[in-house]
N, C-alpha and C. Protein backbone atom coordinates (compact mmCIF):
# COMPACT_ATOMS: atom_id res chain seq x y z
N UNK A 1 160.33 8.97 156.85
CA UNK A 1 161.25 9.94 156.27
C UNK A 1 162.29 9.17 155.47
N UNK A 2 162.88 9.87 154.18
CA UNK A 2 163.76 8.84 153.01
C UNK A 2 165.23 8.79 154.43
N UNK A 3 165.61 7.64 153.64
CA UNK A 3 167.27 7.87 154.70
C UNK A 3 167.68 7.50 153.41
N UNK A 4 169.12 8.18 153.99
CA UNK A 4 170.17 8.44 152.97
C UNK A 4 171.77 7.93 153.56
N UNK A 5 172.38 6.75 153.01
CA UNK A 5 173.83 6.55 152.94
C UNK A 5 174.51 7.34 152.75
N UNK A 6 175.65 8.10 153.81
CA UNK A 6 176.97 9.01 153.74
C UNK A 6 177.75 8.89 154.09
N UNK A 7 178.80 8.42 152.50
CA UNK A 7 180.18 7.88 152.71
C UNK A 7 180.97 8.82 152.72
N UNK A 8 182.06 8.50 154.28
CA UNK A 8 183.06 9.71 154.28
C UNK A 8 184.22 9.26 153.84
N UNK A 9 185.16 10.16 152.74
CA UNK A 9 186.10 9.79 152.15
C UNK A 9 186.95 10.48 152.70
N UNK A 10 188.58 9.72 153.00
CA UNK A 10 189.04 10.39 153.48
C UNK A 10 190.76 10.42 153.69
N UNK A 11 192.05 11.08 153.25
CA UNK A 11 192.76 10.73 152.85
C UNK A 11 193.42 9.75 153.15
N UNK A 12 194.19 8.58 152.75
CA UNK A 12 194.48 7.22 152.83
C UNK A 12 195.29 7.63 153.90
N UNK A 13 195.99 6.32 154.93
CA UNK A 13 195.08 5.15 155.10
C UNK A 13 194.17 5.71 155.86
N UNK A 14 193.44 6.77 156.27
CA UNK A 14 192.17 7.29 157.09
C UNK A 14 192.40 6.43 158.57
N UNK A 15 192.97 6.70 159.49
CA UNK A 15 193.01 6.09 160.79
C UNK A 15 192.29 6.94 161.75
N UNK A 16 191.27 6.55 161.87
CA UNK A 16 190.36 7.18 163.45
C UNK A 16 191.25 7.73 164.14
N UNK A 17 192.27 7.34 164.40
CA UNK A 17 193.13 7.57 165.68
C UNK A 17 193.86 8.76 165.44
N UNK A 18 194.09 8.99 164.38
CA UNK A 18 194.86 10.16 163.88
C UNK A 18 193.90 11.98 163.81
N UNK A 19 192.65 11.68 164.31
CA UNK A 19 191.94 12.57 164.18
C UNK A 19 192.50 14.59 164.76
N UNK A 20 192.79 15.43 164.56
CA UNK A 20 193.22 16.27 165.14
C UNK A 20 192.12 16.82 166.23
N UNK A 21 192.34 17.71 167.33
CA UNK A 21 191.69 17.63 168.09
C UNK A 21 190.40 18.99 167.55
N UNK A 22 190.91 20.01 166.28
CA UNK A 22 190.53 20.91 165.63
C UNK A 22 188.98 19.97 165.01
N UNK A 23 189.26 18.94 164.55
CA UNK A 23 188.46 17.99 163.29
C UNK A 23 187.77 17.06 164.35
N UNK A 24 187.94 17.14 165.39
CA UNK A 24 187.29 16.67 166.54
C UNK A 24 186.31 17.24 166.89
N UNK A 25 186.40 18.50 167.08
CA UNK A 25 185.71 19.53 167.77
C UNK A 25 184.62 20.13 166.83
N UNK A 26 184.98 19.84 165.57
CA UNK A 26 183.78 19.87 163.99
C UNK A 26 182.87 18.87 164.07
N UNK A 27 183.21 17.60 164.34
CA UNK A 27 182.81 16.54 164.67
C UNK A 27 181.13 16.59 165.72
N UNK A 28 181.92 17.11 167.40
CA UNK A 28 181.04 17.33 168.05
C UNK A 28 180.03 18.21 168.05
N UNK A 29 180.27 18.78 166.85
CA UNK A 29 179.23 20.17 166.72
C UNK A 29 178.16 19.20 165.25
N UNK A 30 178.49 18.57 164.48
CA UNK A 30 177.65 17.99 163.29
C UNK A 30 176.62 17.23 163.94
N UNK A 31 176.13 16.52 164.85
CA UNK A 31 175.05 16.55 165.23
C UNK A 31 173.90 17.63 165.38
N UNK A 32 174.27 18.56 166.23
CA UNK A 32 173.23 19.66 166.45
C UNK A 32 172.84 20.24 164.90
N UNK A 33 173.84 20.73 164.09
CA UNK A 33 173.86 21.03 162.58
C UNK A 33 172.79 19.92 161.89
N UNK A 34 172.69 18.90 161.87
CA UNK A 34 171.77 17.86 161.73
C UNK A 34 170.53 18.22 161.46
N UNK A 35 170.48 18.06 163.09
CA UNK A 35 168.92 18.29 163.48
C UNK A 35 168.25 19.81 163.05
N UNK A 36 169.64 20.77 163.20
CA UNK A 36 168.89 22.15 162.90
C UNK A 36 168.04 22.15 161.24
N UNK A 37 168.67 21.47 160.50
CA UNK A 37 168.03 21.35 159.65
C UNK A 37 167.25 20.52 159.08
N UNK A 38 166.78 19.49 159.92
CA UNK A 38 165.92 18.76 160.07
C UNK A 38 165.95 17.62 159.73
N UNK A 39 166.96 16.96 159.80
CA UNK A 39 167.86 16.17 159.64
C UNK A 39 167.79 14.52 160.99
N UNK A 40 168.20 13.55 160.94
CA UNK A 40 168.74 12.76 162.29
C UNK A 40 169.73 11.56 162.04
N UNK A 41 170.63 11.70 162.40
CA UNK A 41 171.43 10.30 162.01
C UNK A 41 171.12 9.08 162.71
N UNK A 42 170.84 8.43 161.96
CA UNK A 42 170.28 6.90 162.49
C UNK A 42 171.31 6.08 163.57
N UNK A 43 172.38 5.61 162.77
CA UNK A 43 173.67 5.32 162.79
C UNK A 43 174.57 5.49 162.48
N UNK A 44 176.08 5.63 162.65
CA UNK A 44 177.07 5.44 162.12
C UNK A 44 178.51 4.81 162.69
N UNK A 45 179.71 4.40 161.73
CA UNK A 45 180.50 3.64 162.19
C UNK A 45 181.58 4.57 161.70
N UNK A 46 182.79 4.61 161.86
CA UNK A 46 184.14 4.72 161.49
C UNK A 46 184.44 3.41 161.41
N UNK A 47 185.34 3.10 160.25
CA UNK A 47 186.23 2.09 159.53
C UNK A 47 187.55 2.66 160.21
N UNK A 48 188.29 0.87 160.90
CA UNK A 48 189.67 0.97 160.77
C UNK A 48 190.22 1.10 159.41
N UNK A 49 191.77 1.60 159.80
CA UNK A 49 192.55 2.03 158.47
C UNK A 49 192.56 1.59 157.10
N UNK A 50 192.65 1.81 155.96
CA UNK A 50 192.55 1.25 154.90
C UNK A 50 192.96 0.08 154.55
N UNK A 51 194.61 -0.01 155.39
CA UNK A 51 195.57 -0.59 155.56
C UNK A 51 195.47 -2.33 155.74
N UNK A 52 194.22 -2.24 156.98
CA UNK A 52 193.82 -3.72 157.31
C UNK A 52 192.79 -4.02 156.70
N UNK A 53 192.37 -3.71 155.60
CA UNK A 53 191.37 -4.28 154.23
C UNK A 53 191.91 -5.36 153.74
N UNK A 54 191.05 -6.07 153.90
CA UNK A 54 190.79 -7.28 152.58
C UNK A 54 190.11 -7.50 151.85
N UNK A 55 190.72 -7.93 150.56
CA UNK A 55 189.64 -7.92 149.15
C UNK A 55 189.59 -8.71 149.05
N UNK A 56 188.57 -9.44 148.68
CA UNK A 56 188.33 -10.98 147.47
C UNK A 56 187.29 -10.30 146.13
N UNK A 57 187.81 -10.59 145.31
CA UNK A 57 187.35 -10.90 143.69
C UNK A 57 187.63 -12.33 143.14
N UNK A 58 186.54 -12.78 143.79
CA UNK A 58 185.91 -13.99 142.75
C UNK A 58 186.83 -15.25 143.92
N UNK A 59 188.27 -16.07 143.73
CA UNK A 59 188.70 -16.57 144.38
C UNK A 59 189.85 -15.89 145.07
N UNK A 60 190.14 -15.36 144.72
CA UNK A 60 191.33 -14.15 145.07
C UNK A 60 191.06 -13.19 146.15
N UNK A 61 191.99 -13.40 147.26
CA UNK A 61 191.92 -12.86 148.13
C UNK A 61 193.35 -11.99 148.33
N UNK A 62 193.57 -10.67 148.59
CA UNK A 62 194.24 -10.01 148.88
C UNK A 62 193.91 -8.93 149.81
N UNK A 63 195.51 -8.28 150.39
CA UNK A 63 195.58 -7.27 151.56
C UNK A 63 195.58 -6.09 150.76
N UNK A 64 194.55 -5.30 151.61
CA UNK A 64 194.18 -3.97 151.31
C UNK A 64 192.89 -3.62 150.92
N UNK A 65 192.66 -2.41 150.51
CA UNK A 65 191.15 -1.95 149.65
C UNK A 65 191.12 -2.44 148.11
N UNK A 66 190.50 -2.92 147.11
CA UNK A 66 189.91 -2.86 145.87
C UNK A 66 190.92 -2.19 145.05
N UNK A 67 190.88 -0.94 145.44
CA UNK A 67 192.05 -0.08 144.92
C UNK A 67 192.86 1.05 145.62
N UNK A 68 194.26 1.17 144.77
CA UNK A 68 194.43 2.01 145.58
C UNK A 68 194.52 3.65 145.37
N UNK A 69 194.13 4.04 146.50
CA UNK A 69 193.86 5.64 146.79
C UNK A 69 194.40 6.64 146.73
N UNK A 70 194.45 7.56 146.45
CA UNK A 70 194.83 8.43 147.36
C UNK A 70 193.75 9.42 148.77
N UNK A 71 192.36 8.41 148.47
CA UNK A 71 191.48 8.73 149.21
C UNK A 71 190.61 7.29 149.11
N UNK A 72 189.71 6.98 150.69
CA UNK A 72 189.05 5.62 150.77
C UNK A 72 188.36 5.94 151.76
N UNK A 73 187.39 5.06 151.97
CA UNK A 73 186.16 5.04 152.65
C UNK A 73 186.81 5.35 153.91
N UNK A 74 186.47 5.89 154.85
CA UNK A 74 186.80 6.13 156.41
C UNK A 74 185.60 5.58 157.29
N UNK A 75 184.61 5.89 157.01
CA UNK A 75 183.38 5.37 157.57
C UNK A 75 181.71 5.62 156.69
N UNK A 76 180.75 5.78 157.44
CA UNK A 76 179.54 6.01 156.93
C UNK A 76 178.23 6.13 158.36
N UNK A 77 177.50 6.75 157.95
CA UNK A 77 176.19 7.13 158.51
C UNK A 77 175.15 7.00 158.03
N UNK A 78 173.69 6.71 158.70
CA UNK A 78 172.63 6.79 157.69
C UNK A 78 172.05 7.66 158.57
N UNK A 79 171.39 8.55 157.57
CA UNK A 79 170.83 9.98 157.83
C UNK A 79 169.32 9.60 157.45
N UNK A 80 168.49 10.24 158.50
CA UNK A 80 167.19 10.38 157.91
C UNK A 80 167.00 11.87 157.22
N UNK A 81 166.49 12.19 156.47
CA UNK A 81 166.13 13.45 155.75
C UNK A 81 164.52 14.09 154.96
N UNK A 82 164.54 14.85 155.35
CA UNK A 82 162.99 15.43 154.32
C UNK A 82 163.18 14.70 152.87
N UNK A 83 164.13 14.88 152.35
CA UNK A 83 164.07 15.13 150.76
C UNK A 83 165.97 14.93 150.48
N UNK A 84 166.14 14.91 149.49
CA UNK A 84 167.56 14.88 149.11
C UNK A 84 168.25 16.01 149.12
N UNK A 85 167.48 17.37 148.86
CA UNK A 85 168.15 18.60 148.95
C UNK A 85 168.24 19.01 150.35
N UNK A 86 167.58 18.37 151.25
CA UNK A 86 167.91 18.84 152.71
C UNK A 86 168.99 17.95 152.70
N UNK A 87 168.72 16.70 152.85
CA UNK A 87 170.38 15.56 152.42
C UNK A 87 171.75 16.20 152.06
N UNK A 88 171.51 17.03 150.78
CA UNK A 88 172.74 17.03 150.14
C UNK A 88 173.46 18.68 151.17
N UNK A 89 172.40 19.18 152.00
CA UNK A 89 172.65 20.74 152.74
C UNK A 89 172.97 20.26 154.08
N UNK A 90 172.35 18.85 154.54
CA UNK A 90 173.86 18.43 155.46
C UNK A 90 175.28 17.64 155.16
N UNK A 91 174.89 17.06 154.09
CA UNK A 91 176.33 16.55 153.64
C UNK A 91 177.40 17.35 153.57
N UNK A 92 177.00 18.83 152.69
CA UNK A 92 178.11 19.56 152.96
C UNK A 92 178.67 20.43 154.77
N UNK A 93 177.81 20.30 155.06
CA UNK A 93 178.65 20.75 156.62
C UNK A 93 179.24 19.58 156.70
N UNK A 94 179.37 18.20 156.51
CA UNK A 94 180.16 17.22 157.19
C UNK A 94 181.64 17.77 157.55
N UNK A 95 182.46 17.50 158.34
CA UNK A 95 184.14 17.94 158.40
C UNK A 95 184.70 17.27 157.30
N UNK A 96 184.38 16.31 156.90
CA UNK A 96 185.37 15.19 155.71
C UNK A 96 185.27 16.22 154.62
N UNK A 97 184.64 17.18 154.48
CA UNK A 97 184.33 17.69 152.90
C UNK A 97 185.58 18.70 152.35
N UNK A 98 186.45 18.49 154.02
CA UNK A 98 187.23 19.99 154.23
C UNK A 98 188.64 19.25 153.84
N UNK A 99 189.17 18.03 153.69
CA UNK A 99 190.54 17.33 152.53
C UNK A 99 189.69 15.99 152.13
N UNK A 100 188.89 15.35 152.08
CA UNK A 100 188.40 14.47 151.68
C UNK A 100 186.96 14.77 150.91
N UNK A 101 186.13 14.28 151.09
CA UNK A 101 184.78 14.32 150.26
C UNK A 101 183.82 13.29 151.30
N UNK A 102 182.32 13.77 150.70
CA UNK A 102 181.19 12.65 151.38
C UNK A 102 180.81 12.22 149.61
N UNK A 103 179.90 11.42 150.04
CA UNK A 103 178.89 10.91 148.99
C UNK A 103 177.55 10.45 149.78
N UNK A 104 176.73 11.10 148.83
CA UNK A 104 175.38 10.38 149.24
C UNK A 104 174.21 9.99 148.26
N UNK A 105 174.28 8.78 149.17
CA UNK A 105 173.27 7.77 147.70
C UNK A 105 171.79 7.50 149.13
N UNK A 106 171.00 7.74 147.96
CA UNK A 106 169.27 7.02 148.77
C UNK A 106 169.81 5.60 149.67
N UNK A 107 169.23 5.22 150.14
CA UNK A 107 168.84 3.88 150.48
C UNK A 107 167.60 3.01 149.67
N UNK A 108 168.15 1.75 149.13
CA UNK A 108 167.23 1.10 148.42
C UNK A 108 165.84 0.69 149.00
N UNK A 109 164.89 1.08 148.67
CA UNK A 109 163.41 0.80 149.10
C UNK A 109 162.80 -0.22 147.73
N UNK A 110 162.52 -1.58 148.13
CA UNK A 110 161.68 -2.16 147.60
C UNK A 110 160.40 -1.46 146.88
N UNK A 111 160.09 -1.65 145.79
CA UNK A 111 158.69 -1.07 145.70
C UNK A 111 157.69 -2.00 146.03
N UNK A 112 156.34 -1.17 146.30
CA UNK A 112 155.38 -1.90 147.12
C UNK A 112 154.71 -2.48 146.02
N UNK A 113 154.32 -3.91 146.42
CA UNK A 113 153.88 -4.94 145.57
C UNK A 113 152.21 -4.40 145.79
């Protein structure tokens, strides 16, 4: 089945810890939503705060994200899916979609030699 990368964006600095217990409770329900549509999440992580990012470009190393936000990565999941339009019909139930945004890109597959 294709899997699909889903980045949750989410307003700066996005701290796990700050989660409300409302956006919690959305949370524990997006699994079952998943699968109902035929869906499975492989893995996923939450990112600490934006805040403790570090960048390097080239020799340059600095504190923080790349740029700055008013929205940044919070975490990500990889989803297995039928097809991209089942993909893109769980992305939108995600909770992030409700002050932040998802994105979802394929996962790169080699082509077969």
């Amino acid at each position: 089945m294709p899997q699909y990368a889903i980045l949750i964006h989410s307003p700066a600095p996005a701290d796990p810890m700050d989660l409300t217990p409302d956006y919690v409770a959305l949370l524990e329900r997006y699994p079952a939503q998943v699968e109902e549509l035929g869906g499975r999440i492989v893995t996923g992580f939450a990112l600490q705060p934006s805040t403790t990012a570090t960048s390097i470009r080239g020799d340059v190393v600095t504190d923080g994200p790349f740029v700055e936000a008013k929205e940044v990565v919070a975490g990500f999941f990889v989803l297995e899916a039928p097809d991209l339009d089942v993909a893109l019909r769980i992305a939108t139930l995600n909770p992030a979609t409700r002050d932040g945004g998802v994105e979802v890109r394929p996962l790169f597959v080699p082509p077969a030699e």
